[in-house]
Protein backbone atom coordinates (compact mmCIF):
# COMPACT_ATOMS: atom_id res chain seq x y z
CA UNK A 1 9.44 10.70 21.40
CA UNK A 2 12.49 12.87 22.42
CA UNK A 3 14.91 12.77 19.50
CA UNK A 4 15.70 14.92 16.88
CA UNK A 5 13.84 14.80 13.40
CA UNK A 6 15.61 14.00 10.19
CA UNK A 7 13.28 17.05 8.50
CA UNK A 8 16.20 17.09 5.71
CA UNK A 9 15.62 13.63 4.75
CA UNK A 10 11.66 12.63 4.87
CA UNK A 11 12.50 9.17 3.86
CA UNK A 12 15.34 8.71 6.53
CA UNK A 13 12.48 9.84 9.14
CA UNK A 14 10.15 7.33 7.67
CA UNK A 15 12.55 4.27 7.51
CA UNK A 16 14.19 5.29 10.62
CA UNK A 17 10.48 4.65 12.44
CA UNK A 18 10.15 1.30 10.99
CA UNK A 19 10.91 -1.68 13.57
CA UNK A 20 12.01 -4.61 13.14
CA UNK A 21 10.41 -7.69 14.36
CA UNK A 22 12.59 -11.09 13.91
CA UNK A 23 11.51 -14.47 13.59
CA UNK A 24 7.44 -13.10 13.09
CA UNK A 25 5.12 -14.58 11.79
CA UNK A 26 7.79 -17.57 11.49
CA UNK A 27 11.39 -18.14 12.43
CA UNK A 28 13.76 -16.96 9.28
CA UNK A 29 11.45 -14.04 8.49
CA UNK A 30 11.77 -10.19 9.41
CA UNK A 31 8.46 -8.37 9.92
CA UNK A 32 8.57 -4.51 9.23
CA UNK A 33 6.33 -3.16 11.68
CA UNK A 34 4.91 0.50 11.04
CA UNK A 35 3.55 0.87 13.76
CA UNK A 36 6.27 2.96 15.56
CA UNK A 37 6.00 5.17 12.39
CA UNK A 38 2.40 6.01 13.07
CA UNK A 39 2.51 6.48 16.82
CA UNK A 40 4.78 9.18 16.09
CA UNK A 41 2.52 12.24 14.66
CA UNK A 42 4.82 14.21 13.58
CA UNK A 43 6.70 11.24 11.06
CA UNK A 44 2.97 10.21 10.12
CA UNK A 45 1.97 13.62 8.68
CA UNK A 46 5.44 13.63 7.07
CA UNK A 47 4.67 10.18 5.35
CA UNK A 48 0.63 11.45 4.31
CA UNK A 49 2.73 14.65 2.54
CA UNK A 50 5.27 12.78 1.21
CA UNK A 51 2.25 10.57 -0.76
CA UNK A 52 0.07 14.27 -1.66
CA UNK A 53 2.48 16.27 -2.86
CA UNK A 54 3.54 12.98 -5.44
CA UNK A 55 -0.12 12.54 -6.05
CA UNK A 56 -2.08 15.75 -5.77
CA UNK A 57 -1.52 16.68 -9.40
CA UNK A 58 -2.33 13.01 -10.68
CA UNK A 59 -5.90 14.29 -10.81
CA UNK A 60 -7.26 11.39 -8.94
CA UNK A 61 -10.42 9.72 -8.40
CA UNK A 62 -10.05 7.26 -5.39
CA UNK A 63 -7.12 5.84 -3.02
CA UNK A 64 -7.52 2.11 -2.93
CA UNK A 65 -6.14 0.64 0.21
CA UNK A 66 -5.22 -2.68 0.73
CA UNK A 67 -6.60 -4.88 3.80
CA UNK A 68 -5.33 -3.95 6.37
CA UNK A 69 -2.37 -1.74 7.13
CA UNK A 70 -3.01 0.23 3.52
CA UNK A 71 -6.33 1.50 5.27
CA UNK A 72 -4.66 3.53 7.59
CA UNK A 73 -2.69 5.97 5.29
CA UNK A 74 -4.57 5.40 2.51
CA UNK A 75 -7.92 6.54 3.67
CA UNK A 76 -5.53 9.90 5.08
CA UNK A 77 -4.22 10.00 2.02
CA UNK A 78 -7.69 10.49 0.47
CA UNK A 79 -8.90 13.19 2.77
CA UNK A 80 -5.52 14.64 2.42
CA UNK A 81 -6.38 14.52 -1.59
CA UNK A 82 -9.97 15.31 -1.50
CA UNK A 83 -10.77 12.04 -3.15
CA UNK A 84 -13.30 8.72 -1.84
CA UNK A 85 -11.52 5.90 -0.03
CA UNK A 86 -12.16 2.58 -1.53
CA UNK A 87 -11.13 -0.61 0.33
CA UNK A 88 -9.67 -4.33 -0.89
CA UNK A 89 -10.51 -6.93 1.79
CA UNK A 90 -9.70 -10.40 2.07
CA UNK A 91 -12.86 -12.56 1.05
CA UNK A 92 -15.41 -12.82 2.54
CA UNK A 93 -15.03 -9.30 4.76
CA UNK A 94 -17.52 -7.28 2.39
CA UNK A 95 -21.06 -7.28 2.44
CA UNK A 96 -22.50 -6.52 -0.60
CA UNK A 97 -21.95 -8.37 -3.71
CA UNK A 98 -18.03 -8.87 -5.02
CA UNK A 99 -15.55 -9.56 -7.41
CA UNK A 100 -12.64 -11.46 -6.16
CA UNK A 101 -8.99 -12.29 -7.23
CA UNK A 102 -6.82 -15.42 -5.79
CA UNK A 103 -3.44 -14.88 -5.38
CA UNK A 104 -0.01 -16.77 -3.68
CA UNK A 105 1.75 -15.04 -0.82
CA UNK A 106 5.02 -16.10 1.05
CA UNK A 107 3.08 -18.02 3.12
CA UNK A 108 0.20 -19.45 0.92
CA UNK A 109 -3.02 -18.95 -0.92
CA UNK A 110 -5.66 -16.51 -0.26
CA UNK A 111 -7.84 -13.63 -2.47
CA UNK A 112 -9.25 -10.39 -2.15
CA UNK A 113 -12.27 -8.30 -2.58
CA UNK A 114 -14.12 -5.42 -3.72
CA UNK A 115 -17.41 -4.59 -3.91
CA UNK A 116 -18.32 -4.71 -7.66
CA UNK A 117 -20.04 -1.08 -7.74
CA UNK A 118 -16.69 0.02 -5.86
CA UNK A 119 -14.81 1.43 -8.85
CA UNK A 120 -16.52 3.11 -12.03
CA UNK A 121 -14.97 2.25 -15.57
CA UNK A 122 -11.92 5.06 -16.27
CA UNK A 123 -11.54 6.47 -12.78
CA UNK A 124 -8.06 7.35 -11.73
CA UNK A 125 -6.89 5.17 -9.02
CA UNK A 126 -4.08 5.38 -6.52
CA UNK A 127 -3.45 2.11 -5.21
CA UNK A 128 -1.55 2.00 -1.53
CA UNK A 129 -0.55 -0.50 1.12
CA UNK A 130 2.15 -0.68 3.62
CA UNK A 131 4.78 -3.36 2.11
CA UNK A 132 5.58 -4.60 -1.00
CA UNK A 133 7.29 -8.20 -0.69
CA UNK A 134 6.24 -10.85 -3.60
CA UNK A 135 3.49 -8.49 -4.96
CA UNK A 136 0.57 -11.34 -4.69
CA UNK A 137 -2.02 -9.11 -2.92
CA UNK A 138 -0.76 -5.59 -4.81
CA UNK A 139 -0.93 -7.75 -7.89
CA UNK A 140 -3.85 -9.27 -7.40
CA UNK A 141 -5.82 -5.51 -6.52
CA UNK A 142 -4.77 -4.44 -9.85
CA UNK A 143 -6.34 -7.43 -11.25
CA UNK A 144 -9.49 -6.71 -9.66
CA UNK A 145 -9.15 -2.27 -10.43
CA UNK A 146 -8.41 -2.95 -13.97
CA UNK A 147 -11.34 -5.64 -14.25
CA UNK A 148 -13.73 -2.90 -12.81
CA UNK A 149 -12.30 -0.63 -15.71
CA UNK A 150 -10.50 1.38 -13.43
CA UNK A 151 -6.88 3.08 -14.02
CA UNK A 152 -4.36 2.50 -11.79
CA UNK A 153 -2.63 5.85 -12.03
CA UNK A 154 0.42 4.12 -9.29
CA UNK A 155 0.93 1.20 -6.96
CA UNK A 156 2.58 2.71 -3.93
CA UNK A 157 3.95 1.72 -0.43
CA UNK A 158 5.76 2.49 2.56
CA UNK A 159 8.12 -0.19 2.30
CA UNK A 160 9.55 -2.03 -0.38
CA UNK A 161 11.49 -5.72 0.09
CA UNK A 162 13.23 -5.55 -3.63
CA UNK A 163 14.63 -8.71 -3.22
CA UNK A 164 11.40 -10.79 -2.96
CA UNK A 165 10.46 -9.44 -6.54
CA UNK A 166 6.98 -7.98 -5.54
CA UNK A 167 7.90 -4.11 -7.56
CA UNK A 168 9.23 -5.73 -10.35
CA UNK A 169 6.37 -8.13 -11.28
CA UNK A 170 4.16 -5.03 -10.21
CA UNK A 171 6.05 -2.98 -12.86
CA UNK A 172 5.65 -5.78 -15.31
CA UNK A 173 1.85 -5.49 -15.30
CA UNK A 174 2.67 -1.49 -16.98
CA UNK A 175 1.74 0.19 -13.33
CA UNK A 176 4.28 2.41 -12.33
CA UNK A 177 5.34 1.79 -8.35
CA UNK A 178 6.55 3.70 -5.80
CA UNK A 179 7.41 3.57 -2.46
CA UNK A 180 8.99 5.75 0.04
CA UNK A 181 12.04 3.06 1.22
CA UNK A 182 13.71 -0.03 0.97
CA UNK A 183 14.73 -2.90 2.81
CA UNK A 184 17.34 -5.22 1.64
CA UNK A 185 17.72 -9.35 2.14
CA UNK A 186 14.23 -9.86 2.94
């Protein structure tokens, strides 16, 4: 890509690389697509850094990432951090025995998974996935980390749609959030 870098403004780099996809997965709805912002390598190592250097002194256990898009920087984040990679898949996607938590989402009913020996009681967790809309499946993965006994240390995302709520009822649950930008009248 042959433009010039916002290196001033890590979060104008970030947001910058997000694309917009109208009318997807129905008509009235904008998708925020990241992918754009992880072809580029040079905006993708700037959004892994921008998630260590927050997290590297939180003493952490394990990054959590959330099925699907919250695997890909969360399991860099984790090598970046030095800590194990834990994922939360939709049910029925793990195959060893599970605890799983329903939850609502714009567009209906569904529930994740993790594998029950996945998190040991009081390990520090850092919880990641790409968007933050209505906070069903973030919600739902703290359900399931604090069940487990695990600490949520942070819920954190690329993107954040505050006007759909998701951060809010996240922060109403006692986990602090975080997330690198925001999109408006989504």
């Amino acid at each position: 890509m042959n433009r010039p870098l916002p290196h001033n403004d890590p979060a104008a780099l970030v947001r910058g690389l997000i694309r917009n996809v109208e009318d997807w997965p129905k008509p009235g709805v904008t998708f925020r697509d990241i992918t754009p912002l992880i072809q580029d390598p040079q905006a993708f190592r700037t959004l892994i850094d921008m998630f260590v250097y927050r997290h590297m002194r939180h003493r952490l256990d394990l990054v959590v990432g959330i099925d699907a898009r919250g695997f890909i920087f969360g399991s860099a984040l984790a090598y970046a951090l030095n800590v194990g990679f834990v994922p939360v898949r939709k049910k029925g996607k793990l195959p060893f025995r599970t605890v799983s938590q329903n939850y609502t989402l714009e567009y209906g009913d569904a529930a994740v998974e993790l594998h029950e020996d996945a998190v040991r009681p009081g390990q520090r967790v850092l919880l990641v996935d790409d968007l933050v809309a209505t906070g069903g499946t973030m919600l739902a993965a703290i359900r399931l980390l604090q069940q487990l006994g695990g600490n949520v240390v942070e819920a954190a995302a690329i993107i954040d749609l505050p006007d759909l709520g998701g951060s809010k009822e996240i922060a109403k649950t006692g986990t602090p959030f975080f997330s690198v930008c925001e999109f408006s009248g989504d």
